[in-house]
Protein backbone atom coordinates (compact mmCIF):
# COMPACT_ATOMS: atom_id res chain seq x y z
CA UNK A 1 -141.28 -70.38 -30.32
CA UNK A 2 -137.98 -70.19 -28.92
CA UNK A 3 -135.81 -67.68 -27.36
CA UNK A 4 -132.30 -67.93 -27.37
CA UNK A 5 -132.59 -68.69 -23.58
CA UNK A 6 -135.15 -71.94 -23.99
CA UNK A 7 -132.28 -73.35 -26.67
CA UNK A 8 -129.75 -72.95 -24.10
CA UNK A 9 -132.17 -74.85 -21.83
CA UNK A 10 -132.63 -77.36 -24.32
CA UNK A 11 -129.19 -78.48 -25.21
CA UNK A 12 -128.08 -78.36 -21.59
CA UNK A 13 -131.03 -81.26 -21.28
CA UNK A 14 -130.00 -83.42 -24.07
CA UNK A 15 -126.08 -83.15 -22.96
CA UNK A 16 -127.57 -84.32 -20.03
CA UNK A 17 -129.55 -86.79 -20.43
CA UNK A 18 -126.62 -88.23 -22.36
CA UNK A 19 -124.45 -87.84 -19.36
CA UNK A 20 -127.24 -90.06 -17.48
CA UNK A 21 -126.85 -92.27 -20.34
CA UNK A 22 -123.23 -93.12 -20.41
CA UNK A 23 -123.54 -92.82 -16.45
CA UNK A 24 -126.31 -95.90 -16.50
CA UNK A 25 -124.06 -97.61 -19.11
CA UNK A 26 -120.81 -97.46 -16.77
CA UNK A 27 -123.01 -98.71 -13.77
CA UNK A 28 -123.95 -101.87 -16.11
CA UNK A 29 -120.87 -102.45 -17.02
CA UNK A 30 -119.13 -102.16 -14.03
CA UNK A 31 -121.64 -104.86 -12.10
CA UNK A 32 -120.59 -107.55 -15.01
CA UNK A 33 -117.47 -106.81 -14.28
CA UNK A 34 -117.37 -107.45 -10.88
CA UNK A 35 -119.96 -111.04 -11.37
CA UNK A 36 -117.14 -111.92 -13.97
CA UNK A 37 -114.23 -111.58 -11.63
CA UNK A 38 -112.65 -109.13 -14.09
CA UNK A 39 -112.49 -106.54 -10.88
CA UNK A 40 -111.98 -107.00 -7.23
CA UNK A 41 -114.52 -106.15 -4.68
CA UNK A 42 -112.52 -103.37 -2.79
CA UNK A 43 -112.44 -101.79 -6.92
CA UNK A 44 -116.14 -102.67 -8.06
CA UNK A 45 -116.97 -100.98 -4.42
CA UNK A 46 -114.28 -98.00 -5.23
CA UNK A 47 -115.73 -97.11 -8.59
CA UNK A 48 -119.57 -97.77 -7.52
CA UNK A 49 -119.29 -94.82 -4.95
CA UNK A 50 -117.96 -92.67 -7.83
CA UNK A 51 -120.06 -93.39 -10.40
CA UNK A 52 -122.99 -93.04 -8.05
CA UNK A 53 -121.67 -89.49 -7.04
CA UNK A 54 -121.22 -88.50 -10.59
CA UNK A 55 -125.39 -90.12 -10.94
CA UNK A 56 -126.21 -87.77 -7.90
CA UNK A 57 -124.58 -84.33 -9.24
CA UNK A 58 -126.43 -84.62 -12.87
CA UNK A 59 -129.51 -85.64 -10.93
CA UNK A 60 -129.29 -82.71 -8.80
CA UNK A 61 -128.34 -80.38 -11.33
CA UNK A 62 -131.32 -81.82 -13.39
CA UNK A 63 -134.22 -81.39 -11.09
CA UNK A 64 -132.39 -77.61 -9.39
């Protein structure tokens, strides 16, 4: 059974595993992208680093 605590525990995981989701999804995206031409290297590199910080922090926060 759950308390009200193991709920909280549970939505916090689904929100994100979402997160990790659309995070994954953005990464995809952004690689077509850039093998399209639709975004310069300096960009694709630019918004790589960010994504993969934003990957990192829900990682972290995941497995702390």
């Amino acid at each position: 059974m759950f308390n009200s605590t193991s709920w909280l525990f549970v939505l916090r995981g689904c929100s994100l595993k979402k997160q990790l989701t659309e995070i994954d999804r953005s990464h995809e995206q952004l690689y077509e992208d850039r093998l399209e031409g639709n975004i310069t290297e300096r960009n694709f590199n630019l918004m790589n680093v960010s994504i993969s910080e934003k990957q990192d922090k829900n990682h972290s926060y995941r497995n702390g």
